[in-house]
C-alpha atoms as a PDB file:
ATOM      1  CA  UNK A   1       0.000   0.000   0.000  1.00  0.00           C
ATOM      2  CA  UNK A   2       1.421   3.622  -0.823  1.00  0.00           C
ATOM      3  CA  UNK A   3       1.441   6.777   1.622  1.00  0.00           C
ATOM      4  CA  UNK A   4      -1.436   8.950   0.111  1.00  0.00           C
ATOM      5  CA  UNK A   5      -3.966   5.050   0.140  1.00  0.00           C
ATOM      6  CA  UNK A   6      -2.596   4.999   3.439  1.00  0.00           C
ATOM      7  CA  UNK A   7      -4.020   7.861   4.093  1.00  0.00           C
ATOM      8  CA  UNK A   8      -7.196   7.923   2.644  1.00  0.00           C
ATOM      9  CA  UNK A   9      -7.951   4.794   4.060  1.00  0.00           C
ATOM     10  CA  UNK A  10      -7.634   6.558   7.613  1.00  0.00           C
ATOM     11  CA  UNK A  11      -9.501   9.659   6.885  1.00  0.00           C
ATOM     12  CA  UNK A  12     -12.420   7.073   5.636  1.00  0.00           C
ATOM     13  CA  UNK A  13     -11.717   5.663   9.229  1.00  0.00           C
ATOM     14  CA  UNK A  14     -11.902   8.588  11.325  1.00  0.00           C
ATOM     15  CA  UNK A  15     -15.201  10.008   9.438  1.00  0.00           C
ATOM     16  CA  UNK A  16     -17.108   6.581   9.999  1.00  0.00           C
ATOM     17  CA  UNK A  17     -16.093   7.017  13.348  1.00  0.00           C
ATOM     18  CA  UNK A  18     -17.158  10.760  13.795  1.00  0.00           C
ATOM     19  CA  UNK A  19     -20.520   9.797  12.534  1.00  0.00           C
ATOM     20  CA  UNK A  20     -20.668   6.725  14.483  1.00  0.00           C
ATOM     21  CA  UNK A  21     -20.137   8.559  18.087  1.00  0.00           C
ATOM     22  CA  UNK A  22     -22.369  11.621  16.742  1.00  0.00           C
ATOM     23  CA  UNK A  23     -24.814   9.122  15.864  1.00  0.00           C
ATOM     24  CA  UNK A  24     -24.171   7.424  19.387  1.00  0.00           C
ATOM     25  CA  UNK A  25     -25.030  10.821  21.328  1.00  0.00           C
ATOM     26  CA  UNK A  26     -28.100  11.500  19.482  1.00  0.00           C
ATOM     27  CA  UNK A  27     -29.528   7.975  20.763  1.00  0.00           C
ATOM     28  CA  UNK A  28     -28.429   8.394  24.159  1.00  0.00           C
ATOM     29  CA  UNK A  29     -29.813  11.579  24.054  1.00  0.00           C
ATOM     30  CA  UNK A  30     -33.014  10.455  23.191  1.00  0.00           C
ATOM     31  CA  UNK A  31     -33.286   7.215  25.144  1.00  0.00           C
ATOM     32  CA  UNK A  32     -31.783   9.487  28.273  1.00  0.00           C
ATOM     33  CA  UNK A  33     -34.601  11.989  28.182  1.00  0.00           C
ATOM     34  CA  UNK A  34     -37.060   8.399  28.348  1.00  0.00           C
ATOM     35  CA  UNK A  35     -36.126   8.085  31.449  1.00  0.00           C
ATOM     36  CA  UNK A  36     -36.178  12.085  32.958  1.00  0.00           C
ATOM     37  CA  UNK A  37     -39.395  12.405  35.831  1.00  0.00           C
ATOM     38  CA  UNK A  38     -41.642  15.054  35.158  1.00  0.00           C
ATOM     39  CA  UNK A  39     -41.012  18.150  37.891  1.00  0.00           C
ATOM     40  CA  UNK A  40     -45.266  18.230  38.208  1.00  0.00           C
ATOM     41  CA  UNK A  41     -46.732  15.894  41.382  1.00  0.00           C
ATOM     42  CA  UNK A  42     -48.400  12.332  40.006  1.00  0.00           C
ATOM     43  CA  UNK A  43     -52.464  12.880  38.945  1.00  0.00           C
ATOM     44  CA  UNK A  44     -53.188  10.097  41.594  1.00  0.00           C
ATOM     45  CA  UNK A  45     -55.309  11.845  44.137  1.00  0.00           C
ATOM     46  CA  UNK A  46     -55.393   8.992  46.453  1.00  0.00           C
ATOM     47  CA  UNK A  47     -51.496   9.455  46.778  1.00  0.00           C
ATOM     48  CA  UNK A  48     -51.411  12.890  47.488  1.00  0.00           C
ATOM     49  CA  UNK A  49     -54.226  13.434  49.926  1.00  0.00           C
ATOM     50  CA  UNK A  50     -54.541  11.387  53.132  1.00  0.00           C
ATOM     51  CA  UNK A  51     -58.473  11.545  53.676  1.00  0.00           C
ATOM     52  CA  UNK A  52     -60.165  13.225  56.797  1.00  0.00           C
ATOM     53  CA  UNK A  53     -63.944  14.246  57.812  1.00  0.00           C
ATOM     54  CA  UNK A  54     -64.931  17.948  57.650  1.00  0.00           C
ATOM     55  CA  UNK A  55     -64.061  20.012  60.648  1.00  0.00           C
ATOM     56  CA  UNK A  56     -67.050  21.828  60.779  1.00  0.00           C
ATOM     57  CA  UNK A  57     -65.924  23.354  63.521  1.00  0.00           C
ATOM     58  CA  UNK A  58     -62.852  25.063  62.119  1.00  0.00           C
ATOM     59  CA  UNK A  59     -62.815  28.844  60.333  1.00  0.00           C
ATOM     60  CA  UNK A  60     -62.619  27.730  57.070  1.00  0.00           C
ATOM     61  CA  UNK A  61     -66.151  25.739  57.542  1.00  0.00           C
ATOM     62  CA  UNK A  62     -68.224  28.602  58.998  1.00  0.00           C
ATOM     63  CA  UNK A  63     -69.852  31.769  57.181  1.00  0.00           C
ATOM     64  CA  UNK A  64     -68.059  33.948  55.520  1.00  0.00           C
ATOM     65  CA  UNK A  65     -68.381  37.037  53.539  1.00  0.00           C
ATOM     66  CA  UNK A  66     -66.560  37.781  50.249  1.00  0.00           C
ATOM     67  CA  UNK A  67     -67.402  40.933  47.799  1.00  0.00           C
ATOM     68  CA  UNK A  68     -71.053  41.602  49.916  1.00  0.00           C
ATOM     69  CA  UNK A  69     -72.350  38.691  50.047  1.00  0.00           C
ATOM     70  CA  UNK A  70     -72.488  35.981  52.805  1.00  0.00           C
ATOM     71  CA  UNK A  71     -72.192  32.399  51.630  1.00  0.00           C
ATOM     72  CA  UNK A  72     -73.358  29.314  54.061  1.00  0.00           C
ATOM     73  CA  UNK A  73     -70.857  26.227  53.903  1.00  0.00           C
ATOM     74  CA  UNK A  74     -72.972  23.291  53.943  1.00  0.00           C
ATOM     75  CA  UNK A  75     -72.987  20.904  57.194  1.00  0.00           C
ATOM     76  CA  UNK A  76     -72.658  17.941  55.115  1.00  0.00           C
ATOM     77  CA  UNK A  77     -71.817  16.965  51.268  1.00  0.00           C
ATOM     78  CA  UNK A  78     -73.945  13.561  51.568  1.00  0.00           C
ATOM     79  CA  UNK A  79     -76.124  13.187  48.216  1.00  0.00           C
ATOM     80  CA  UNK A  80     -74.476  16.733  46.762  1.00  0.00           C
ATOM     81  CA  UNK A  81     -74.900  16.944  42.746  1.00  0.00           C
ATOM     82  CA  UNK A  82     -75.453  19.961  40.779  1.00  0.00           C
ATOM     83  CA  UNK A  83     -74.274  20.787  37.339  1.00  0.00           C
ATOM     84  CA  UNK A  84     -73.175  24.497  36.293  1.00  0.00           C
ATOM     85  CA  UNK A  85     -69.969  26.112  34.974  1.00  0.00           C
ATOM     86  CA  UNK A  86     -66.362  24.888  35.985  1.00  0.00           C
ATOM     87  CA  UNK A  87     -63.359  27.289  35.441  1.00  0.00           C
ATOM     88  CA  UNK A  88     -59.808  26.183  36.384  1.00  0.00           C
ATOM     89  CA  UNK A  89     -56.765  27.913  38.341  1.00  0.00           C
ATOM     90  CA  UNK A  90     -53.205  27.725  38.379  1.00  0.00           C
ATOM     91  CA  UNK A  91     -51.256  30.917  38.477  1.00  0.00           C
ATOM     92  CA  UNK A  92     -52.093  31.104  42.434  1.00  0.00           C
ATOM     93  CA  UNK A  93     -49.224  28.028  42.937  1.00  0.00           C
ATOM     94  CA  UNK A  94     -47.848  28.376  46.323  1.00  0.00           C
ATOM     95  CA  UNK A  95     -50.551  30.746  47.700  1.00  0.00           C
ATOM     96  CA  UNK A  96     -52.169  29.304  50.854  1.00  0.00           C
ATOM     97  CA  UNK A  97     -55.924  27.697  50.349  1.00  0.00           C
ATOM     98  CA  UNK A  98     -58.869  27.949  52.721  1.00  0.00           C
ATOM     99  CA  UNK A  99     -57.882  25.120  54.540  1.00  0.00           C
ATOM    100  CA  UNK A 100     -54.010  26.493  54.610  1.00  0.00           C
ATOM    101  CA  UNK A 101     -52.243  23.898  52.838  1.00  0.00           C
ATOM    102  CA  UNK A 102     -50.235  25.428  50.031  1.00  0.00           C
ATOM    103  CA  UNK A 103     -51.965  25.601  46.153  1.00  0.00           C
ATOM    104  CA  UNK A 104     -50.165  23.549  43.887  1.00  0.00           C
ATOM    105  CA  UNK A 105     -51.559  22.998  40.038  1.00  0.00           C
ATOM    106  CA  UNK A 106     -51.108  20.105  39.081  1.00  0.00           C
ATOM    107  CA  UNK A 107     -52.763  18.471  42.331  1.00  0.00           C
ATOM    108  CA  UNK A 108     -56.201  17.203  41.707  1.00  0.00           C
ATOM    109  CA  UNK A 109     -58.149  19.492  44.134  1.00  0.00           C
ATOM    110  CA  UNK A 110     -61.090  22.327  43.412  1.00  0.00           C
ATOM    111  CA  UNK A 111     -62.461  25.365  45.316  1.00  0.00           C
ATOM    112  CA  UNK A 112     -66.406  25.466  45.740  1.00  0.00           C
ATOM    113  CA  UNK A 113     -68.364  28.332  47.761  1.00  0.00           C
ATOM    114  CA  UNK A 114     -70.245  26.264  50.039  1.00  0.00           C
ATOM    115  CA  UNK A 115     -68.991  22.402  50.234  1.00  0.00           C
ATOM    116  CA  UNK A 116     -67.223  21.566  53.396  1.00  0.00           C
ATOM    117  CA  UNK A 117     -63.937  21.574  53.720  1.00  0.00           C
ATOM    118  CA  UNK A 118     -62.524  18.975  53.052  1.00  0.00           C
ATOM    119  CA  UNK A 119     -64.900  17.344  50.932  1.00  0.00           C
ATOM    120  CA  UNK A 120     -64.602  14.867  47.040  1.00  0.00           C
ATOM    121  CA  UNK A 121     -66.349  15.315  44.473  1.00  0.00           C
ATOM    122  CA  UNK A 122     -66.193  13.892  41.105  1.00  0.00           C
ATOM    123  CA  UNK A 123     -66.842  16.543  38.743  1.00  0.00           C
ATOM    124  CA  UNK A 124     -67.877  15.296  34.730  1.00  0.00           C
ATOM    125  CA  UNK A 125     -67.573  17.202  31.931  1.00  0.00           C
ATOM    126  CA  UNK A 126     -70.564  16.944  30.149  1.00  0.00           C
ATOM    127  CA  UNK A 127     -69.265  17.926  26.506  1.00  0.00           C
ATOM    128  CA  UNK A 128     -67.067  14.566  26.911  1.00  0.00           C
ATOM    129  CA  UNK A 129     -68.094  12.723  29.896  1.00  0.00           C
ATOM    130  CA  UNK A 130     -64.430  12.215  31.166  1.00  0.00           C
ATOM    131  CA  UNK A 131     -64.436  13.110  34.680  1.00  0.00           C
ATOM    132  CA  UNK A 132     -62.117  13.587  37.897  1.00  0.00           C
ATOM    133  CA  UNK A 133     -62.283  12.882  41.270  1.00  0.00           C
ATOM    134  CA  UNK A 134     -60.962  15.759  43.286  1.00  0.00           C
ATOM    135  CA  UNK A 135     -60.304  17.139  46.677  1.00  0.00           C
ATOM    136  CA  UNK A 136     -62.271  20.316  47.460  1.00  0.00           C
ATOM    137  CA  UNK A 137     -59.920  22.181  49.889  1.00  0.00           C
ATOM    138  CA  UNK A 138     -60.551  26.214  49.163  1.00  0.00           C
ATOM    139  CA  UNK A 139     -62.822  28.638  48.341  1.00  0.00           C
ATOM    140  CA  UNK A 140     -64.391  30.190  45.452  1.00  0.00           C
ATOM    141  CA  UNK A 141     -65.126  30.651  42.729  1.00  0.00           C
ATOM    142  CA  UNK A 142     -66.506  34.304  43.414  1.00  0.00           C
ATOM    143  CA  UNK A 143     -67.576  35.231  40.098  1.00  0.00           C
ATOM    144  CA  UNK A 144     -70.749  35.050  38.705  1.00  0.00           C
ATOM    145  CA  UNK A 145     -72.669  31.777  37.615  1.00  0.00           C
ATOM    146  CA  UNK A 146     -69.082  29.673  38.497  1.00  0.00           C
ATOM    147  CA  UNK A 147     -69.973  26.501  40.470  1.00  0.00           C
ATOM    148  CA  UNK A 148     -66.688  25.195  40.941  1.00  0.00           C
ATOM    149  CA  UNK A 149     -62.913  26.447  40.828  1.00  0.00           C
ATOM    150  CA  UNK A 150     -60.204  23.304  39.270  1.00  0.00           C
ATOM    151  CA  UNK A 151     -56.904  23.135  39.549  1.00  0.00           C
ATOM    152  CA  UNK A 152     -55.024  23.137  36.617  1.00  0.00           C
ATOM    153  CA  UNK A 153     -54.177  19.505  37.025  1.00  0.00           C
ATOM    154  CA  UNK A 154     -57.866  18.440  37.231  1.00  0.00           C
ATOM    155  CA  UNK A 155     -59.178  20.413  34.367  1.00  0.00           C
ATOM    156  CA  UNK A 156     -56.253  19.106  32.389  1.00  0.00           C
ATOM    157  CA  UNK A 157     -57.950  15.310  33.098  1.00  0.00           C
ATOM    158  CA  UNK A 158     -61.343  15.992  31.625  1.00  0.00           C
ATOM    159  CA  UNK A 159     -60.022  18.581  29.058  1.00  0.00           C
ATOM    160  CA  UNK A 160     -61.550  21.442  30.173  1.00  0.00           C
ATOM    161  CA  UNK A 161     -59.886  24.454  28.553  1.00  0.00           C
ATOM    162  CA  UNK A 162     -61.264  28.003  30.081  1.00  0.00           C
ATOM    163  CA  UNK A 163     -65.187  27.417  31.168  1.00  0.00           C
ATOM    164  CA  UNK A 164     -67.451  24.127  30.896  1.00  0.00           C
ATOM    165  CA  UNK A 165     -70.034  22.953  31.773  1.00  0.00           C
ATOM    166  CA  UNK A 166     -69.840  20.246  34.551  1.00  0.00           C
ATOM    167  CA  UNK A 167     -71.495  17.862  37.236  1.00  0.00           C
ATOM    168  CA  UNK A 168     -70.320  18.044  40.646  1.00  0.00           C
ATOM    169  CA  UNK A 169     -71.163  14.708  42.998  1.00  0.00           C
ATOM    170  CA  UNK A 170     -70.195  14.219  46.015  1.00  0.00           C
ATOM    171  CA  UNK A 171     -68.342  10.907  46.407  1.00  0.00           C
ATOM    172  CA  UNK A 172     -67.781   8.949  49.575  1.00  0.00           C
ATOM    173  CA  UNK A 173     -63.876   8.262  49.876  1.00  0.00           C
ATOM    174  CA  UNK A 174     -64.565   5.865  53.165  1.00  0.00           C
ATOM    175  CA  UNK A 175     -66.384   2.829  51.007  1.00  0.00           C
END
């Protein structure tokens, strides 16, 4: 073999090579970001929430007044269903809910007017009929003709984007 096919032969070499290790990091790139966790908490509600009867007792569970008017929390959520319009929240994360705990999106919890705190509901969207089953643990919503307040993690599971109409039951988590 001469110099210069010597040569060649080696430059073929070390450009199969280059492509081989470029092509190398591109799968382990992609096979490595299989395995990264997603920062948001798990959409199982029955992980994140150990379960406890109303304190009707406590602040959070007694009249209140927001914008004028007074609203009642009810003494018990037993056979609760109504159907109305469902908004969703998220920009609040970290603020401190009704019951204190801090708001975090992607939880599976709501904010109704008068339900007692804490309470679950599963609330259906009727354009689709996927629902949730959430953990009502704040207050609101306070504007007009809003039934109930989701997180941004809850509306997210029965594809509610902006306002929708809804059914809110009350669901027993003890059976």
């Amino acid at each position: 073999m001469r110099e210069s096919e010597l040569f060649c032969l080696c430059e073929r070499q070390q450009l199969f090579y280059a492509r081989l290790i470029g092509l190398m990091s591109i799968i382990i790139g992609i096979l490595g970001g299989c395995t990264l966790k997603s920062s948001h908490a798990p959409l199982r509600p029955e992980v994140l929430y150990d379960y406890r009867a109303p304190d009707l007792g406590a602040s959070y569970n007694k009249p209140y007044r927001i914008k004028g008017n007074i609203y009642y929390p009810l003494r018990s959520a037993t056979d609760y269903s109504e159907e109305g319009i469902a908004s969703w929240y998220g920009f609040e994360s970290g603020n401190r809910t009704a019951m204190g705990t801090r708001f975090k999106p992607y939880n599976l919890t709501a904010a109704h007017k008068t339900l007692p705190l804490p309470t679950w509901v599963r609330v259906t969207n009727l354009s689709n009929g996927r629902f949730v089953d959430v953990l009502v643990n704040d207050r609101g919503p306070f504007k007009k003709n809003r039934l109930i307040d989701l997180s941004q993690g809850a509306a997210k599971k029965i594809n509610l984007d902006g306002l929708g109409k809804v059914r809110v039951e009350y669901i027993d988590q003890m059976k």
